[in-house]
Protein backbone atom coordinates (compact mmCIF):
# COMPACT_ATOMS: atom_id res chain seq x y z
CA UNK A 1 -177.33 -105.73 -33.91
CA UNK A 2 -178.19 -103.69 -31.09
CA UNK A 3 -180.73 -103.92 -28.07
CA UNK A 4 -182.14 -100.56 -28.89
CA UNK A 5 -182.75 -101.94 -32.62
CA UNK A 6 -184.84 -105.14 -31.24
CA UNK A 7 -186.58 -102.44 -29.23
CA UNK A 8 -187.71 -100.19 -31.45
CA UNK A 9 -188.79 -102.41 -33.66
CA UNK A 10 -191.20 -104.47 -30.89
CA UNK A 11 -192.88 -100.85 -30.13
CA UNK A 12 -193.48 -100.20 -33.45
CA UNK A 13 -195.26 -103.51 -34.34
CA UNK A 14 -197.17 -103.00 -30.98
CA UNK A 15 -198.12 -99.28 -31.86
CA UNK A 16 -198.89 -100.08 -35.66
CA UNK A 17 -197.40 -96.99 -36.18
CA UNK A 18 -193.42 -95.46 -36.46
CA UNK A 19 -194.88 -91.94 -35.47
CA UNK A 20 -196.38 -93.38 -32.21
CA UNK A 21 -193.85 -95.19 -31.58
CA UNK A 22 -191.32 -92.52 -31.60
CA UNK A 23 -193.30 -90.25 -29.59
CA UNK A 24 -193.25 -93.34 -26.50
CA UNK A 25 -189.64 -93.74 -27.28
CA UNK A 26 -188.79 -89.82 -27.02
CA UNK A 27 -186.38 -90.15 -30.08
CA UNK A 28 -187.60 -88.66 -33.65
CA UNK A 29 -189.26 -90.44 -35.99
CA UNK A 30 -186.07 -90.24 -38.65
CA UNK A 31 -183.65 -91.99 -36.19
CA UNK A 32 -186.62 -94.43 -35.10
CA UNK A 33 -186.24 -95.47 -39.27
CA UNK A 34 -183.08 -95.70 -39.51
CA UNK A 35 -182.71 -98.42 -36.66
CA UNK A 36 -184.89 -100.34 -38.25
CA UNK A 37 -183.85 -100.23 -42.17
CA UNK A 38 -180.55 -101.19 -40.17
CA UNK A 39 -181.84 -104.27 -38.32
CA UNK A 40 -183.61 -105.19 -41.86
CA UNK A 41 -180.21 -104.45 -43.81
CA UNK A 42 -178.64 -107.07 -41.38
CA UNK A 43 -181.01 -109.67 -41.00
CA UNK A 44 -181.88 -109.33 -44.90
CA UNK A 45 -185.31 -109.59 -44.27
CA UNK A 46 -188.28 -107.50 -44.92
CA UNK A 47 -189.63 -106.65 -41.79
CA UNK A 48 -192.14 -103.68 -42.21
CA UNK A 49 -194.41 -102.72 -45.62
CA UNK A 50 -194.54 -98.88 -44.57
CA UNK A 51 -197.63 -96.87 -46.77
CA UNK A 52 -199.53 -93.69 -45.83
CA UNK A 53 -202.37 -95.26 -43.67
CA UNK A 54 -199.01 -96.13 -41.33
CA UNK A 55 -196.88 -99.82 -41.39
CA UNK A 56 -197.98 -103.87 -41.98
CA UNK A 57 -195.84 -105.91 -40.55
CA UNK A 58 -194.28 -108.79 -42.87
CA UNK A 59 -194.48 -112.55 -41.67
CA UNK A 60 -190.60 -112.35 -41.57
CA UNK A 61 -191.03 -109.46 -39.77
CA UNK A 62 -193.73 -111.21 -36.92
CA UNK A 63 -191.53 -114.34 -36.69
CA UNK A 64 -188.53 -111.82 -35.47
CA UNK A 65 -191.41 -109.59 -33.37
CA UNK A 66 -191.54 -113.04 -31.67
CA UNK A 67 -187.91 -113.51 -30.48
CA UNK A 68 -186.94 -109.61 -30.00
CA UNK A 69 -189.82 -110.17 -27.02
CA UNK A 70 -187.95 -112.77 -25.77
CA UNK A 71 -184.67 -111.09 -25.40
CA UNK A 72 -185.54 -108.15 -24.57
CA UNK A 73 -188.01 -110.15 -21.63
CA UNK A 74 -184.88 -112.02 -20.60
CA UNK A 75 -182.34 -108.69 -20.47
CA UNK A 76 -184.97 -106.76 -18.57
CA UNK A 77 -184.61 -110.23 -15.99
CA UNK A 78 -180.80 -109.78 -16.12
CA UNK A 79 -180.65 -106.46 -15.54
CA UNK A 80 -183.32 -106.79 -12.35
CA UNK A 81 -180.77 -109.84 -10.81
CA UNK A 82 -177.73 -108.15 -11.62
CA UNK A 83 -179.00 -104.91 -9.61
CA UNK A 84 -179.41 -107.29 -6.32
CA UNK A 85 -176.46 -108.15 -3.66
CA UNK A 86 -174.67 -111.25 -4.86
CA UNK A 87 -176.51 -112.35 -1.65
CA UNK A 88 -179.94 -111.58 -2.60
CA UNK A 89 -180.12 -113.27 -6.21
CA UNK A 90 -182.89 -115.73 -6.80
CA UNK A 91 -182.54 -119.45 -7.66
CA UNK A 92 -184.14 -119.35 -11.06
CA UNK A 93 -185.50 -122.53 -12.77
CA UNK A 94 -187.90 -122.53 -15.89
CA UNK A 95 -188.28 -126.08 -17.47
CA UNK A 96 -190.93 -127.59 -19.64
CA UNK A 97 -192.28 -131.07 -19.09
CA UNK A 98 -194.86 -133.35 -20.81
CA UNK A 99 -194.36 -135.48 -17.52
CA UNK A 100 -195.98 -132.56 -14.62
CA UNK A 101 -196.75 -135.26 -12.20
CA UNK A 102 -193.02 -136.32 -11.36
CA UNK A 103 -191.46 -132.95 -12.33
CA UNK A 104 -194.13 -131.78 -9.50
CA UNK A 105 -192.77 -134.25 -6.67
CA UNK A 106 -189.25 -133.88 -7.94
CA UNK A 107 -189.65 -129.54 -7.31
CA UNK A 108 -191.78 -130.48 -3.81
CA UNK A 109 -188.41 -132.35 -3.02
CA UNK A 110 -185.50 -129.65 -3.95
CA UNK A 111 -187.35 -126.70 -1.64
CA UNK A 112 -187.71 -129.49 0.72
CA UNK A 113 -184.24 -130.60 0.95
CA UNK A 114 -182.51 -127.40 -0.18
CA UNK A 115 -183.72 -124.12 1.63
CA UNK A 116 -183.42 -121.03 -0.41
CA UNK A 117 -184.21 -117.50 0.70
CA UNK A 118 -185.35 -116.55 -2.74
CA UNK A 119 -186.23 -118.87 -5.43
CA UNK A 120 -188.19 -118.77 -8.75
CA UNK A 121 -188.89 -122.02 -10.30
CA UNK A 122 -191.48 -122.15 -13.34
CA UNK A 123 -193.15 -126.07 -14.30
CA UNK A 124 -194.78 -125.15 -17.74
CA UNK A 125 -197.20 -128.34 -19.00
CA UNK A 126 -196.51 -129.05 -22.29
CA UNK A 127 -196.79 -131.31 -25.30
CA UNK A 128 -193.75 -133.24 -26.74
CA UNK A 129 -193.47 -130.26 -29.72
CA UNK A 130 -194.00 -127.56 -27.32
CA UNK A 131 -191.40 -128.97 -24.85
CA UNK A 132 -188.92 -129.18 -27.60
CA UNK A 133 -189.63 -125.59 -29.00
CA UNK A 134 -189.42 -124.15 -25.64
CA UNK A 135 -185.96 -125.41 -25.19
CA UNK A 136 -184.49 -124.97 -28.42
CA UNK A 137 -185.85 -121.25 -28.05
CA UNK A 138 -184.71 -120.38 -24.54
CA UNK A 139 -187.76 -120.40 -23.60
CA UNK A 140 -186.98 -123.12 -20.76
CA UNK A 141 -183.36 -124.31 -19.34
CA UNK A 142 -184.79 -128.18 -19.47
CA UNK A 143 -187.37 -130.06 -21.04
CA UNK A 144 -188.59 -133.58 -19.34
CA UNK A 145 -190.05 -135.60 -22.25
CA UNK A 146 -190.76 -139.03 -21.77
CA UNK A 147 -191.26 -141.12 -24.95
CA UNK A 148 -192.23 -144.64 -26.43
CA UNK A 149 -189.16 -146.41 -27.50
CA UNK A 150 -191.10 -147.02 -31.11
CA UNK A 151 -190.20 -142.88 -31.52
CA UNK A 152 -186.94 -143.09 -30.71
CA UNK A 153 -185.06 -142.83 -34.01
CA UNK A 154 -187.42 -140.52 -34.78
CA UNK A 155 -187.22 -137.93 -31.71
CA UNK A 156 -183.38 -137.92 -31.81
CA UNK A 157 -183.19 -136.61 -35.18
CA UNK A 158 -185.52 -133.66 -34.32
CA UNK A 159 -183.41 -133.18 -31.28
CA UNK A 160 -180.75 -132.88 -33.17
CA UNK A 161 -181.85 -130.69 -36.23
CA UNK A 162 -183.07 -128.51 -33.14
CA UNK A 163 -179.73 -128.16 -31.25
CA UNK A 164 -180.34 -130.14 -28.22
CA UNK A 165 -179.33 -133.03 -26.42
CA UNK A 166 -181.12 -135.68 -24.84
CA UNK A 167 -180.00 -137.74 -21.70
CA UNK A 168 -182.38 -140.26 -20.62
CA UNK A 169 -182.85 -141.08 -16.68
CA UNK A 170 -185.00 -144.15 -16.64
CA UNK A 171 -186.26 -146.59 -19.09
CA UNK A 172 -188.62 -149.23 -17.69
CA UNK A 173 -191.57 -151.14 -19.42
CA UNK A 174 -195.09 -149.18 -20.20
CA UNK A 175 -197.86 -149.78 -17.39
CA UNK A 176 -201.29 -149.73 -16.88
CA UNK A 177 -202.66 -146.19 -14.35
CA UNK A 178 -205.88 -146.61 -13.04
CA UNK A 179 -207.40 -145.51 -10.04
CA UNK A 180 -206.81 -147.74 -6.78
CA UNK A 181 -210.62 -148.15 -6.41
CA UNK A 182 -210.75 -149.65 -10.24
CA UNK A 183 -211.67 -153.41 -10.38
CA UNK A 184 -208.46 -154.52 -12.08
CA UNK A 185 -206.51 -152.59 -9.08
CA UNK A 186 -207.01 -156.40 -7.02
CA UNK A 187 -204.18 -157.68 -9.84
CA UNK A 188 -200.27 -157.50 -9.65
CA UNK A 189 -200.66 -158.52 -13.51
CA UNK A 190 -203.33 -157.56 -16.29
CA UNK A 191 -204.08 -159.10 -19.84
CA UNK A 192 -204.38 -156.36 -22.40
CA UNK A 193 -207.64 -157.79 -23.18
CA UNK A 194 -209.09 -157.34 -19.47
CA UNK A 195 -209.05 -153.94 -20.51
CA UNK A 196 -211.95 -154.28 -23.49
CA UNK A 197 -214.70 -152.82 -21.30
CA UNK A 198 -212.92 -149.82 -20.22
CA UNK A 199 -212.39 -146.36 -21.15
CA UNK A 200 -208.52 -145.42 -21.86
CA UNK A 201 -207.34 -142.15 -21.56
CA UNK A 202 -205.19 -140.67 -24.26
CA UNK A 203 -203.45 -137.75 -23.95
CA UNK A 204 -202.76 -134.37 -25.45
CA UNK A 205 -204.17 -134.48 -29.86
CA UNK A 206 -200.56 -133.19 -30.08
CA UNK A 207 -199.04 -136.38 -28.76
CA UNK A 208 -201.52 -138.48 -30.60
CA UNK A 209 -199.17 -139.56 -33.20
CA UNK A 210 -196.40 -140.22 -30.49
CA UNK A 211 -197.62 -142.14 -28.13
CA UNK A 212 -201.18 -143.68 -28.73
CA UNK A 213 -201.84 -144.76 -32.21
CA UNK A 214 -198.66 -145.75 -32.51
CA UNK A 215 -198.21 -148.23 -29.52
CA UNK A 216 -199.29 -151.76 -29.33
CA UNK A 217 -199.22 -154.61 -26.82
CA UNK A 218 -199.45 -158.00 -27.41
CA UNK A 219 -201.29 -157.34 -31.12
CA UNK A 220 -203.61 -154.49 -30.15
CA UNK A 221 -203.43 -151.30 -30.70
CA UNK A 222 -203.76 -148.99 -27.91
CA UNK A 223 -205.41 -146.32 -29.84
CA UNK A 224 -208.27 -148.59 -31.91
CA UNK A 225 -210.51 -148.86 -28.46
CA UNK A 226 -213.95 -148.25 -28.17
CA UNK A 227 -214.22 -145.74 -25.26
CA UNK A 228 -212.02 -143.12 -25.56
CA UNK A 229 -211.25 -140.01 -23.74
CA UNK A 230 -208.89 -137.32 -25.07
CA UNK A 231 -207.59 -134.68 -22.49
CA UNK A 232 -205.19 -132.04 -22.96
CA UNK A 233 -204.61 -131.41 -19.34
CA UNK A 234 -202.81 -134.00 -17.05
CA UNK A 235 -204.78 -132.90 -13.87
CA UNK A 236 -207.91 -133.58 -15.80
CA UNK A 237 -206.81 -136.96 -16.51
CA UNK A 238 -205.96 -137.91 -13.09
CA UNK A 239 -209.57 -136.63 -11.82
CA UNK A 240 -210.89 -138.69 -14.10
CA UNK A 241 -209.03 -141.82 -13.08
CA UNK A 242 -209.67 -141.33 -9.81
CA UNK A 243 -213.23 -141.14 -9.82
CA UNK A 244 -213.87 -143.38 -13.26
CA UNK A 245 -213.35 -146.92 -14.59
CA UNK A 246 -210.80 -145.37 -17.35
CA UNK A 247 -207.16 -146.43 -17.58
CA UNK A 248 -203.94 -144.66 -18.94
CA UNK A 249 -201.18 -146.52 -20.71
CA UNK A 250 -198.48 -144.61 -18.85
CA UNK A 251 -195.00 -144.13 -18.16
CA UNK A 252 -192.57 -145.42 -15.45
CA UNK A 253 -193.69 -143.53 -12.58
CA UNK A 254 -192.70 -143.32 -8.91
CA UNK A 255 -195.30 -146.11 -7.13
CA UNK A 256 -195.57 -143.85 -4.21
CA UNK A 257 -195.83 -140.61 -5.81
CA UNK A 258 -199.01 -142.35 -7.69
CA UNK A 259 -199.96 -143.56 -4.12
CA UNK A 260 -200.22 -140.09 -2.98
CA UNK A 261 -202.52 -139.19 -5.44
CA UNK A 262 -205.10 -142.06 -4.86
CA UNK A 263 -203.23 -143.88 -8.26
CA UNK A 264 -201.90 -147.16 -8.46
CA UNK A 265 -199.77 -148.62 -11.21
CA UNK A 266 -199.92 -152.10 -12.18
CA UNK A 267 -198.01 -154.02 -15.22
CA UNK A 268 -199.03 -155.32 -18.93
CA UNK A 269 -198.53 -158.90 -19.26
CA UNK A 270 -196.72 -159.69 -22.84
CA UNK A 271 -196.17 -155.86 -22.94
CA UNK A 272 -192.12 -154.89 -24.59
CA UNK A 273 -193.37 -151.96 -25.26
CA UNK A 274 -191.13 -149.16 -23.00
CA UNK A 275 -191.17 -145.45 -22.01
CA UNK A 276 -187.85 -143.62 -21.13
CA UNK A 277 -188.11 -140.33 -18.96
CA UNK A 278 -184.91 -137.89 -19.81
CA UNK A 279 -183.90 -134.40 -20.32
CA UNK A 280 -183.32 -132.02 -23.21
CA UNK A 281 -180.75 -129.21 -23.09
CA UNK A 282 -179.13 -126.98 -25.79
CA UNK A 283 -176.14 -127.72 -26.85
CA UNK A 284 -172.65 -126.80 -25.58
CA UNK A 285 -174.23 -124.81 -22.71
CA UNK A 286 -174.04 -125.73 -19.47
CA UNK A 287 -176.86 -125.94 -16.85
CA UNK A 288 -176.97 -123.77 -14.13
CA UNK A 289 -177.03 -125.14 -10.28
CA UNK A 290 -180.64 -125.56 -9.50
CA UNK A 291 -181.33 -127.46 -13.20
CA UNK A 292 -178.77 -129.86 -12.05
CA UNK A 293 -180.00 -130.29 -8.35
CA UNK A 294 -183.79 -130.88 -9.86
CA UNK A 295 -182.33 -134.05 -12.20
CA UNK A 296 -180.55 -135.61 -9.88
CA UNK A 297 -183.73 -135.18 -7.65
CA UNK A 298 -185.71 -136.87 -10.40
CA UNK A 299 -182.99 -139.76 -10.97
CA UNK A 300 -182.44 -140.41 -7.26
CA UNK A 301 -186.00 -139.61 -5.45
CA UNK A 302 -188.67 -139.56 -8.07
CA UNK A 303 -187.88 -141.89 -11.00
CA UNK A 304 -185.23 -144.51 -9.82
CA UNK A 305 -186.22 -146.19 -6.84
C-alpha cells in the first residue's frame, strides 16, 4: 500500500469524480484507476461503484475515506516537524478526556513547571466511547477516563477487544459536587436522602448507561430523581452548579482545583460506590515524553494529594 494510493483515493471521494480528480492531481485519469483498483485488490474491498454520471462511493469504501484522512493528516504533520532543526521541534500532546476539569489543571501545571519554546498540546472533551475510539484510532496518544467501579469488568473487555491498556491513577469513593454557596455545602457529611429536593446533574446521554442509571447509594438510584438536568458539556455543568441548587455525583477530584472554581466537594454517607481516574494507551507502543510528564502531573499534583 502506498501513500500516493490513500491519496488518490481521498481526492477522488472529495471530487465525486476520477476525471476531476486527476486533473488536481496532474497525473492521467488511467494511472489515477489503476491506483485505486490496486488499493481495492489489496484491501479486498469494494471501494468505488464507478457508472457514467461519474463514481458512488461504497460504505467500505467511506469507512477507509475515514482513516486515509487520518494518515495522510498525520504524515503531512511528520513531514512539517521533520523539516525543523532538531532544536526547533514542538512538544506535541493530543489526549482525550471525559475528565476536562483535572486534565485542565494537570496541562496549566506542565507549561508551568516545564518551559518549552514550542509546544502543541490538544485537550479534546469527550464521552467514555469517544475517548476510547480516539485512542484506539490514533486519533489521541492518551485517553483519561474515569469510571464507576460497577463498569469495570465491563470497560476492560472493550479495552481490550480495542487494543489498549488501561492504568488507573486514583481510586477513591464517589462524592457529592455542588456549589460552595449550596445549603448542604455547611456539612463535612450528607445523607443521600438530603439530596430529595435537589436537581442532580447527569452527564453526557452517551455516558448515561455508565455512570448514572447504573449507580446507587445506600438503595437509591442516582438516576430515578425527580429534577434532572442532562448536559453534554462539562463547562455547562459547572455554571450551573455554581449559580444553582443542583448537585453532581462526581469523581475523586483535586479539593483545591474545585476550590478554584467556586466548587466544593463533600462525601456520601453509606456510599461504596467508587470512581477510578486512569489512562488508556495502545498497546506495545510507548508514550512519548510530554504524555508521560502530563500523568505523572496528574498522579502527583492533580489527583493524589
Amino acid at each position: 500500500m502506498l501513500l500516493s494510493q490513500l491519496e488518490y483515493f481521498t481526492k477522488v471521494v472529495e471530487c465525486q469524480s476520477i476525471n476531476k480528480a486527476a486533473e488536481q492531481l496532474f497525473v492521467s485519469q488511467p494511472n489515477l484507476s489503476k491506483a485505486i483498483k490496486a488499493l481495492e485488490e489489496e484491501l479486498n474491498m469494494t471501494l468505488l461503484v464507478r457508472h457514467s454520471r461519474g463514481i458512488d462511493v461504497t460504505s467500505e469504501g467511506s469507512y477507509v475515506y475515514h482513516y486515509c484522512k487520518m494518515i495522510l493528516k498525520q504524515t503531512h504533520a511528520l513531514k512539517e516537524v521533520a523539516a525543523l532543526p532538531g532544536q526547533e521541534r514542538p512538544h506535541t500532546l493530543i489526549l482525550s478526556t471525559t475528565c476536562p476539569l483535572v486534565c485542565t489543571c494537570a496541562l496549566s501545571e506542565m507549561t508551568r513547571i516545564h518551559s518549552r519554546e514550542y509546544f502543541d498540546y490538544h485537550l479534546l472533551e469527550r464521552d467514555t466511547k469517544q475517548t476510547i475510539e480516539d485512542v484506539a484510532n490514533f486519533n489521541s496518544e492518551i485517553g483519561i477516563i474515569a469510571f464507576n467501579s460497577l463498569m469495570t469488568r465491563y470497560l476492560n473487555d472493550i479495552f481490550i477487544k480495542n487494543g489498549l491498556t488501561f492504568t488507573p491513577i486514583y481510586t477513591e469513593k464517589v462524592k457529592l459536587l455542588l456549589s460552595k454557596d449550596h445549603p448542604l455545602a455547611q456539612y463535612d457529611k450528607i445523607e443521600i436522602d438530603q439530596l430529595e429536593p435537589y436537581p442532580i446533574i447527569n452527564g453526557r446521554k452517551e455516558d448515561l448507561l455508565l455512570f448514572d442509571h447504573a449507580c446507587s447509594i445506600d438503595g437509591r438510584s442516582i438516576g430515578q430523581v425527580n429534577k434532572v438536568f442532562t448536559l453534554n458539556s462539562f463547562n455547562a455543568q459547572l455554571e450551573l452548579i455554581r449559580n444553582n441548587q443542583a448537585y453532581k455525583i462526581s469523581g475523586p477530584w483535586n479539593q483545591a482545583a474545585c476550590e478554584s472554581y467556586g466548587l466544593k466537594m463533600i462525601d456520601i454517607i453509606r456510599n461504596e460506590l467508587t470512581f477510578t481516574i486512569g489512562y488508556l494507551q495502545r498497546k506495545k507502543i510507548d508514550l512519548t515524553d510530554d504524555a508521560k510528564i502530563f500523568i505523572e502531573i496528574l498522579k502527583e499534583k492533580v489527583l493524589c494529594q
